[in-house]
Protein backbone atom coordinates (compact mmCIF):
# COMPACT_ATOMS: atom_id res chain seq x y z
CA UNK A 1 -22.07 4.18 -31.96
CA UNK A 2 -23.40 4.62 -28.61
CA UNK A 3 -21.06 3.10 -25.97
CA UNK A 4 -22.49 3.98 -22.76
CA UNK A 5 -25.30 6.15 -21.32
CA UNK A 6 -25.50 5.67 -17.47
CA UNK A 7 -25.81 8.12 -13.90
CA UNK A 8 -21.90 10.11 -13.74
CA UNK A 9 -21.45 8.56 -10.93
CA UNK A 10 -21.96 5.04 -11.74
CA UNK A 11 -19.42 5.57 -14.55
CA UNK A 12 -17.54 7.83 -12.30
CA UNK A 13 -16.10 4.84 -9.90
CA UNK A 14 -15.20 2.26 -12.25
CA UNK A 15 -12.63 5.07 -14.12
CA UNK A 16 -12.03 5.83 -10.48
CA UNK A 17 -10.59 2.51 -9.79
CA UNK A 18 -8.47 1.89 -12.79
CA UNK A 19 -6.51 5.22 -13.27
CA UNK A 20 -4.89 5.56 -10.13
CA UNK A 21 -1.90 3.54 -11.88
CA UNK A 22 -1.81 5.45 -15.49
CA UNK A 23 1.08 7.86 -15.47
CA UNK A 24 1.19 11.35 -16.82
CA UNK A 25 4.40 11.12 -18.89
CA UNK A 26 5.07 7.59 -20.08
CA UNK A 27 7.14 6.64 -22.97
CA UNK A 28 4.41 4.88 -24.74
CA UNK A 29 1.66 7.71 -24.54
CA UNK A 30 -0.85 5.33 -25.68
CA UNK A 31 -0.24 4.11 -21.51
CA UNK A 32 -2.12 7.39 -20.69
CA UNK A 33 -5.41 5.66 -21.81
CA UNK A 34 -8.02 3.36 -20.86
CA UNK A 35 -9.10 0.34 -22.21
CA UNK A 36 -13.07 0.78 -22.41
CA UNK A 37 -14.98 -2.85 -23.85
CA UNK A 38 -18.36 -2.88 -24.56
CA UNK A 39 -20.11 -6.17 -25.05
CA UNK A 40 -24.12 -5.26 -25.16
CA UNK A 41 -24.58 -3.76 -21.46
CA UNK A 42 -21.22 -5.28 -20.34
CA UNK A 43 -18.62 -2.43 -20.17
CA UNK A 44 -14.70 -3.22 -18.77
CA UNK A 45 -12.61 -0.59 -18.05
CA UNK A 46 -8.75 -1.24 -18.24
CA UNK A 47 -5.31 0.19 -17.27
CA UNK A 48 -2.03 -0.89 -16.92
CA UNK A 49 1.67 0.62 -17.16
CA UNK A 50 3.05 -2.72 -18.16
CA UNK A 51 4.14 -3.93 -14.49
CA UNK A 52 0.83 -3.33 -13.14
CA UNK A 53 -2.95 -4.25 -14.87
CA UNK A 54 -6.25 -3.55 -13.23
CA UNK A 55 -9.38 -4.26 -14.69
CA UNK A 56 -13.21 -3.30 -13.24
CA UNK A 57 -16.65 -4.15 -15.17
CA UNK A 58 -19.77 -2.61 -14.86
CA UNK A 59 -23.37 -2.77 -16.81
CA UNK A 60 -23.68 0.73 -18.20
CA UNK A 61 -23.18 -0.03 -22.00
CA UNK A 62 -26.22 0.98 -24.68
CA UNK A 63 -27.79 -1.15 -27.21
CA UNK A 64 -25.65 -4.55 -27.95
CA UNK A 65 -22.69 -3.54 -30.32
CA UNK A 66 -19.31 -4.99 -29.44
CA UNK A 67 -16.72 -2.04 -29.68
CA UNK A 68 -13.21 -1.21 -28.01
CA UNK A 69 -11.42 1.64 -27.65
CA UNK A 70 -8.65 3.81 -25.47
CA UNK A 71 -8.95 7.35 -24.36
CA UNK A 72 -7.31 9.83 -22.39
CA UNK A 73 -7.59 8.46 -18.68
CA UNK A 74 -6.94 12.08 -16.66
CA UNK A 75 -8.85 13.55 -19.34
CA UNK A 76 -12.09 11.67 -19.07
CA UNK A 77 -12.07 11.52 -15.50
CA UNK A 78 -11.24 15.19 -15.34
CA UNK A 79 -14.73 15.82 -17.42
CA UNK A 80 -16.43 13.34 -15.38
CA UNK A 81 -15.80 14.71 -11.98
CA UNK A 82 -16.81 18.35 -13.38
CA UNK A 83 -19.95 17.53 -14.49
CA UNK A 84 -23.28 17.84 -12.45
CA UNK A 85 -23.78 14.80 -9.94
CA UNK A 86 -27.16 13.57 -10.77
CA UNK A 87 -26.58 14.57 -14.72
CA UNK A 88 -26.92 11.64 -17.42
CA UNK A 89 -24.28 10.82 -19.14
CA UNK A 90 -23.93 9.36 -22.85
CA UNK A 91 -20.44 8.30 -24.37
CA UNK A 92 -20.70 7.85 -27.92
CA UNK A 93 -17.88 6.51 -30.53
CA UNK A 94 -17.85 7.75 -34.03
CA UNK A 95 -14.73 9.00 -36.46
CA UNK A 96 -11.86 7.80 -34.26
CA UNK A 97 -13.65 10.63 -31.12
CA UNK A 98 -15.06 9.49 -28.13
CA UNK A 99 -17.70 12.61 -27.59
CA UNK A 100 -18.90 12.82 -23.81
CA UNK A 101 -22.19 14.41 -23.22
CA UNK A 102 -24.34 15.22 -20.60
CA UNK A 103 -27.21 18.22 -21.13
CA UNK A 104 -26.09 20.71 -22.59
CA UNK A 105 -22.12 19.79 -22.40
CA UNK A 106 -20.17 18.15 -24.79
CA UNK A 107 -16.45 16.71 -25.00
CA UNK A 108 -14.80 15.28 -28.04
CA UNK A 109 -11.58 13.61 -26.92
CA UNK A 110 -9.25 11.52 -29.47
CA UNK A 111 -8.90 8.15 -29.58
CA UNK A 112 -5.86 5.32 -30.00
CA UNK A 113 -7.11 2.02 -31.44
CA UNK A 114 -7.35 -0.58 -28.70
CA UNK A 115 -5.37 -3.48 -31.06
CA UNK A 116 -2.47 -1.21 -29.81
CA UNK A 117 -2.80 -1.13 -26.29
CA UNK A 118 -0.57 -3.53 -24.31
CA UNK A 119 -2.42 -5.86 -21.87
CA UNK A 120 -0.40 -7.72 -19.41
CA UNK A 121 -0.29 -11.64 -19.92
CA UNK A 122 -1.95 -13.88 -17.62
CA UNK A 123 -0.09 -16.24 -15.96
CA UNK A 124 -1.05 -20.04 -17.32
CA UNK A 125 -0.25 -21.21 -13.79
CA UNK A 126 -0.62 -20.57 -10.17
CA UNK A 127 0.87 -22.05 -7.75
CA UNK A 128 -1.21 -20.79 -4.40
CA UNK A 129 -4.54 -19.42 -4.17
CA UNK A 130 -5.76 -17.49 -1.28
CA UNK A 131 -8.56 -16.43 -0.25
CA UNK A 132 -9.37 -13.53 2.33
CA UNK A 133 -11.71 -10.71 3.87
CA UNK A 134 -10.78 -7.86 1.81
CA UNK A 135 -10.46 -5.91 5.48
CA UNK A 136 -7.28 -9.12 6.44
CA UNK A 137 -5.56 -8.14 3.50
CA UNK A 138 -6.24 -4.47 3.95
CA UNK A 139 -4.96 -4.67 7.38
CA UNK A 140 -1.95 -7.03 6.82
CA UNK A 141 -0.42 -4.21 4.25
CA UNK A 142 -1.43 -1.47 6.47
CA UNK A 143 0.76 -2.82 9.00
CA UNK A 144 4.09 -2.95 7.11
CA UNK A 145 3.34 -0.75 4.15
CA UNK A 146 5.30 2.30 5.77
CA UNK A 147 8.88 0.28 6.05
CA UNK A 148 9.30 -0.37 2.41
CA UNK A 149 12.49 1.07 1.01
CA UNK A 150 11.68 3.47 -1.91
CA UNK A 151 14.05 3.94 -4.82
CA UNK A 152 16.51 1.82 -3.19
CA UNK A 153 19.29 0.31 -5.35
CA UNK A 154 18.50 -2.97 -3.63
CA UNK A 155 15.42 -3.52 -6.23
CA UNK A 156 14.41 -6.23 -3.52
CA UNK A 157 13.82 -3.55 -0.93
CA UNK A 158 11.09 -1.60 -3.11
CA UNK A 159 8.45 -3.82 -2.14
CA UNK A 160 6.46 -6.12 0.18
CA UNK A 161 7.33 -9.71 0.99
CA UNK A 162 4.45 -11.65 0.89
CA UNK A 163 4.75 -15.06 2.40
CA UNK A 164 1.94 -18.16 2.94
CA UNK A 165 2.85 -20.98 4.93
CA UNK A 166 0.87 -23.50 6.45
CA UNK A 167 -2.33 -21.89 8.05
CA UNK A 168 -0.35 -18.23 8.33
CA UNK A 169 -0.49 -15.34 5.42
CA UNK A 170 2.70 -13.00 6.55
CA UNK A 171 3.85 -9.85 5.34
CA UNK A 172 6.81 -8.54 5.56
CA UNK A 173 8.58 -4.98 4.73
CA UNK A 174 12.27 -3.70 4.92
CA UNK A 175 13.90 -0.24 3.95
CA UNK A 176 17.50 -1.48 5.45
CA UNK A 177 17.05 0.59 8.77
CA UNK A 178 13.99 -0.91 9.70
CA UNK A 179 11.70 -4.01 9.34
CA UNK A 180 8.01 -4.53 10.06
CA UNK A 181 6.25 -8.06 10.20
CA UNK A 182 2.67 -9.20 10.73
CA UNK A 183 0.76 -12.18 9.37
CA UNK A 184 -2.64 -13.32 9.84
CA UNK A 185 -4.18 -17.01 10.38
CA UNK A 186 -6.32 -18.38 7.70
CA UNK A 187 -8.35 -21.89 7.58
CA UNK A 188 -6.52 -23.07 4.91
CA UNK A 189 -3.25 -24.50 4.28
CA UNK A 190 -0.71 -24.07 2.12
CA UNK A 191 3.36 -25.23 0.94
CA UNK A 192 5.20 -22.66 1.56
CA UNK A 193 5.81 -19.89 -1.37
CA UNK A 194 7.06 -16.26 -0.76
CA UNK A 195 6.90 -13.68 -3.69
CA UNK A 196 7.55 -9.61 -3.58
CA UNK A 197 4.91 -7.86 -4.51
CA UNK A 198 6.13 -4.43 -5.64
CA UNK A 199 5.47 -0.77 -4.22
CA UNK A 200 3.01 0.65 -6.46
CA UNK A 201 0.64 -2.74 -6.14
CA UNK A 202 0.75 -2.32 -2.21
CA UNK A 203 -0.14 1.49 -2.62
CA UNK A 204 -2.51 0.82 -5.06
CA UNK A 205 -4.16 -2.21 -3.55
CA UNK A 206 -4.22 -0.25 -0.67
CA UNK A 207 -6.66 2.26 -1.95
CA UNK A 208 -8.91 0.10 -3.31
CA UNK A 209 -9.52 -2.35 -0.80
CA UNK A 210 -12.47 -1.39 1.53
CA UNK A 211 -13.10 -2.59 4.98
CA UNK A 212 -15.35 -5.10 4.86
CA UNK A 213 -15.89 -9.21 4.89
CA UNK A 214 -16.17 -9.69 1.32
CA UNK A 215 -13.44 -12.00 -0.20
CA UNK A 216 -10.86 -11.11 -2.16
CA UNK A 217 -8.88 -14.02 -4.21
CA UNK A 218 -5.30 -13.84 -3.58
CA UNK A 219 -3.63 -15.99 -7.12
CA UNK A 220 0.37 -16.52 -7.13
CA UNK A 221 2.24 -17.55 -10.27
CA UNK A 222 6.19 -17.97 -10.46
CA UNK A 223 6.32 -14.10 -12.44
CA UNK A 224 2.97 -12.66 -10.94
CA UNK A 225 -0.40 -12.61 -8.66
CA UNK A 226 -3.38 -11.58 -9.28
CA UNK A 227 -6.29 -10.43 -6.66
CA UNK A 228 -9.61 -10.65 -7.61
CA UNK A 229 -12.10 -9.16 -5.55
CA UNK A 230 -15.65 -6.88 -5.79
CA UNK A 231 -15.63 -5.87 -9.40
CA UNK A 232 -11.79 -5.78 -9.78
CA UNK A 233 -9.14 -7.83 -11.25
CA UNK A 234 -5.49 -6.56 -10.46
CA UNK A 235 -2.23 -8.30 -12.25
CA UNK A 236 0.93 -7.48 -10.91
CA UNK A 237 3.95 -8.22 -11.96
CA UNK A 238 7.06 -9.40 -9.00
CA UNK A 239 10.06 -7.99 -7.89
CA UNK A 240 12.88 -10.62 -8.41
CA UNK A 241 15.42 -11.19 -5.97
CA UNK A 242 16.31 -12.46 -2.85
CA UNK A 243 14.35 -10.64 0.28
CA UNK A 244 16.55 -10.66 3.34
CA UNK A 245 15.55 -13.76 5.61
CA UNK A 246 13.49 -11.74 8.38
CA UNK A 247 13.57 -14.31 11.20
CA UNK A 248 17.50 -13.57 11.46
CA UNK A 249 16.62 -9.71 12.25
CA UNK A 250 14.05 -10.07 14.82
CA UNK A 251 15.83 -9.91 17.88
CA UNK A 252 15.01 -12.65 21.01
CA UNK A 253 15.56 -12.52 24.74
CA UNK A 254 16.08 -8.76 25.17
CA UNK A 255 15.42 -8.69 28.79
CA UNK A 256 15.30 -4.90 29.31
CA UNK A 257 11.39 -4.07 28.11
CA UNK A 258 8.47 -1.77 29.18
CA UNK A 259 5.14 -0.77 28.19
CA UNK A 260 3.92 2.36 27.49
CA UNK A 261 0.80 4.18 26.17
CA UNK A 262 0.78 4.17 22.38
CA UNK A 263 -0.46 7.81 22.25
CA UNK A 264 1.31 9.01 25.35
CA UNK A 265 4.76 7.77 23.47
CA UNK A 266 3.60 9.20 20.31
CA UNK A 267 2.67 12.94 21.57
CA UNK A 268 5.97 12.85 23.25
CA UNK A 269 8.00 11.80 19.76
CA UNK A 270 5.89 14.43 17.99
CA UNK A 271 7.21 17.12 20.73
CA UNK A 272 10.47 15.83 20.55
CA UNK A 273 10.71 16.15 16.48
CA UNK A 274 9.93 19.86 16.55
CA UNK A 275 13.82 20.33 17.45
CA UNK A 276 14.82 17.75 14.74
CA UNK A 277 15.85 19.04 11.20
CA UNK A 278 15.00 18.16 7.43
CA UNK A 279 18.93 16.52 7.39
CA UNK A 280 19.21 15.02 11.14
CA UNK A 281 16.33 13.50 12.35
CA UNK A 282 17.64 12.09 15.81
CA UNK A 283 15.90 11.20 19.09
CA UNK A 284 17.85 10.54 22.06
CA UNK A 285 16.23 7.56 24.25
CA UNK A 286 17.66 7.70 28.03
CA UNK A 287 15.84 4.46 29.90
CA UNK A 288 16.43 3.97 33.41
CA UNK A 289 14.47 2.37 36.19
CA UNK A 290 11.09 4.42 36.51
CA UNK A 291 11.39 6.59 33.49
CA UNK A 292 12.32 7.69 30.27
CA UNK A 293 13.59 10.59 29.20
CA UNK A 294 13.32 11.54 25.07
CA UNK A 295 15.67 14.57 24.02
CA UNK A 296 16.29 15.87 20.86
CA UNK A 297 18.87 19.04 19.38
CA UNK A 298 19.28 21.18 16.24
CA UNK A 299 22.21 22.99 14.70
CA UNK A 300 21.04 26.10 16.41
CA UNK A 301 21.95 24.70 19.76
CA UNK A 302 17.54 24.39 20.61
CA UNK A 303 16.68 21.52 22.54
CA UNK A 304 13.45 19.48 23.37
CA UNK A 305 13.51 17.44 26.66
CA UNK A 306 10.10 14.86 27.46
CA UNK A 307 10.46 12.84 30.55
CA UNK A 308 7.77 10.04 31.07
CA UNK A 309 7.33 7.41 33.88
CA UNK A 310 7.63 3.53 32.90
CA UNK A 311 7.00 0.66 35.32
CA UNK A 312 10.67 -0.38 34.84
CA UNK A 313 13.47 -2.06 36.64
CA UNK A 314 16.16 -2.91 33.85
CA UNK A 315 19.32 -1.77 32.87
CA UNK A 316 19.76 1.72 32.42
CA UNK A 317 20.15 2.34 28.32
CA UNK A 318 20.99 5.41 26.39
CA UNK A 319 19.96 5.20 22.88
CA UNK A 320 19.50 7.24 20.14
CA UNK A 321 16.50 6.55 16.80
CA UNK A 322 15.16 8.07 13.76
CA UNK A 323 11.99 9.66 15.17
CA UNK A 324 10.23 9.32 11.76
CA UNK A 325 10.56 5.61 12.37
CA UNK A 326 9.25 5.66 15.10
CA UNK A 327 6.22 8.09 14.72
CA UNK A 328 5.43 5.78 11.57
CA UNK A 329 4.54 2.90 13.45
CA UNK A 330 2.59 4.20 16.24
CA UNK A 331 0.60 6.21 13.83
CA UNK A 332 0.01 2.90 12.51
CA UNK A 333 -0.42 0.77 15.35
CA UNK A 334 -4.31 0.94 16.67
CA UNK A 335 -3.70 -0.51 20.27
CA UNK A 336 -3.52 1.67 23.44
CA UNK A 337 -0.16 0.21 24.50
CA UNK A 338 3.11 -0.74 22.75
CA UNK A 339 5.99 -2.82 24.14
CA UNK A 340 9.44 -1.37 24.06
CA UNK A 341 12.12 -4.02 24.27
CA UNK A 342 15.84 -3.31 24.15
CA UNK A 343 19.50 -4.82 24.03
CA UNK A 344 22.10 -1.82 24.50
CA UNK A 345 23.22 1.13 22.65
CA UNK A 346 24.52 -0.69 19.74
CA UNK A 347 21.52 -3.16 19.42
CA UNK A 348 18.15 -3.00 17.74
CA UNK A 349 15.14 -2.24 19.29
CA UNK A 350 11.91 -4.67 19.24
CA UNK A 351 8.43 -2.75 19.35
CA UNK A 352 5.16 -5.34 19.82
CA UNK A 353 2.14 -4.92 20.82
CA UNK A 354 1.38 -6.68 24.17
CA UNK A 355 -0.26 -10.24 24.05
CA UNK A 356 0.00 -10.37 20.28
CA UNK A 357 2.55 -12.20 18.45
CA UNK A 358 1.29 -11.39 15.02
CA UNK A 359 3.51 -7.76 15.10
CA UNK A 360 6.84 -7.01 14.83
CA UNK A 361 8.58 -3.52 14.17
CA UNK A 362 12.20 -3.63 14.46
CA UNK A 363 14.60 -0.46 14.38
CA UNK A 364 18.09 0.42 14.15
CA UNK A 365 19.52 2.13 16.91
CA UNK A 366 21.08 5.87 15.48
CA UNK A 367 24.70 7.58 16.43
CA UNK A 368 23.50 10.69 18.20
């Protein structure tokens, strides 16, 4: 039975879309496939590794059998992307083989019935419903993506906090040693609910989001969400737990603060971290009025020394950070200038961007 016969590329991005999340080695190898449905020209493509589901459609089925089936994901993709670019491509199912074809190639890959594949359950209820530009959302995880914890034993940690409340969408990310907040103001309004979304859905939702207008629906259950936007449905299961309540970590009233070039500050961390090694990655921060000087040391006695000038009249401060937290968030940030505001040597430090209160970045000071 002929399944599809389409452009490669045009079957090329919908497999494109739903294997980023199929694993190599998985413990049910039948989670190295894809779900492919054909209904007449209607063709889904599916994937999941049971905490995770994404599903994308597209019209590129032949004739109007109904027929399912699950195939090596890597493997068909692999084919795919070899193939020539403006080649036709027929899939055809016959015999428990999926053969691939296009001119004079020809692929016969095995097959796993699709009554076995596992297909997360939709929630019956949600309790929010959002919906965005897919560019928001994009931008809301791209601000705090980088501070989520990975791995941690604090199962909490691996993820994103994703809170509505009222007219504000806010995210929120923590490894321990650092914490980054930004939220966004919608036209809607909602009660209050807060779920964590985990790692590999931020990642993954990353990547697929684009940069435009186009809405995505944001759906939140008690055990899940589910975004629905373009061609693509994505489940995802939650992290349970009990997120640490942000608003008690942002510091308030620090009244020693500067601004400084975003890029300036950035070239000068990058300089600094030359000196820093794999184990120690310490910056020293000495702030007085006028200037600041960055320093940093290795075992081998080598030492890099920046000194910038900051409109500043505070309290002098020496200080010391983990210059990968920093250089994270200004290669995030898109602004020209950051502010810097600061307590003493034992106190955290509070990086915003000037006139906005939609961004937080807090960091731990270091021992140096």
């Amino acid at each position: 039975m002929q399944l599809v016969k389409t452009q490669r590329d045009t079957l090329l991005r919908p497999l494109q879309i739903v294997s980023g999340i199929v694993e190599r080695r998985h413990t049910l190898p039948i989670l190295a496939n894809i779900l492919i449905r054909k209904d007449g020209e209607k063709v889904s493509f599916l994937s999941t590794d049971i905490e995770v589901q994404i599903t994308t459609h597209a019209d590129v089925g032949s004739g109007s059998e109904v027929a399912a089936t699950t195939v090596a994901a890597r493997k068909l993709l692999d084919i795919l992307r070899a193939l020539p670019d403006s080649g036709e491509v027929t899939v055809t199912l016959a015999n428990k083989r999926l053969t691939v074809q296009s001119g004079k190639s020809r692929f016969a890959l095995q097959t796993l019935a699709a009554e076995e594949f596992p297909t997360v359950a939709q929630a019956e209820h949600y309790n929010a419903q959002v919906t965005l530009p897919q560019k928001t959302l994009k931008h809301l995880f791209n601000m705090v993506h980088f501070s989520m914890a990975q791995q941690d034993i604090r199962y909490y940690l691996n993820g994103l906090l994703l809170v509505v409340e009222g007219k504000n969408v806010i995210a929120v990310a923590t490894d321990g040693h650092r914490l980054a907040f930004c939220q966004v103001a919608t036209e809607q309004e909602f009660p209050r609910q807060e779920v964590i979304i985990p790692r590999k859905t931020i990642i993954e939702l990353q990547r697929l989001l684009e940069e435009n207008d186009d809405p995505v629906q944001l759906e939140i259950a008690n055990n899940q969400v589910k975004l629905t936007f373009a061609d693509i449905e994505l489940i995802s299961k939650l992290v349970e737990g009990k997120f640490p309540d942000y608003t008690r970590v942002v510091p308030k009233g620090y009244k020693n603060n500067f601004t400084i070039g975003r890029e300036q500050l950035l070239r000068s961390l990058q300089r600094a971290a030359i000196m820093t090694s794999d184990k120690f990655k310490g910056v020293r921060w000495v702030i007085a009025p006028g200037s600041l000087k960055i320093s940093s040391t290795n075992a081998d006695q080598e030492e890099a020394v920046e000194e910038l000038e900051i409109d500043y009249g505070g309290d002098s401060v020496d200080i010391g950070f983990n210059v990968t937290y920093l250089l994270d968030v200004l290669n995030n940030l898109k602004g020209d200038f950051v502010n810097i505001a600061l307590g003493d040597a034992n106190s955290s430090a509070l990086i915003t961007i000037p006139d906005n209160a939609d961004f937080k970045y807090v960091v731990m000071p270091m021992r140096i």
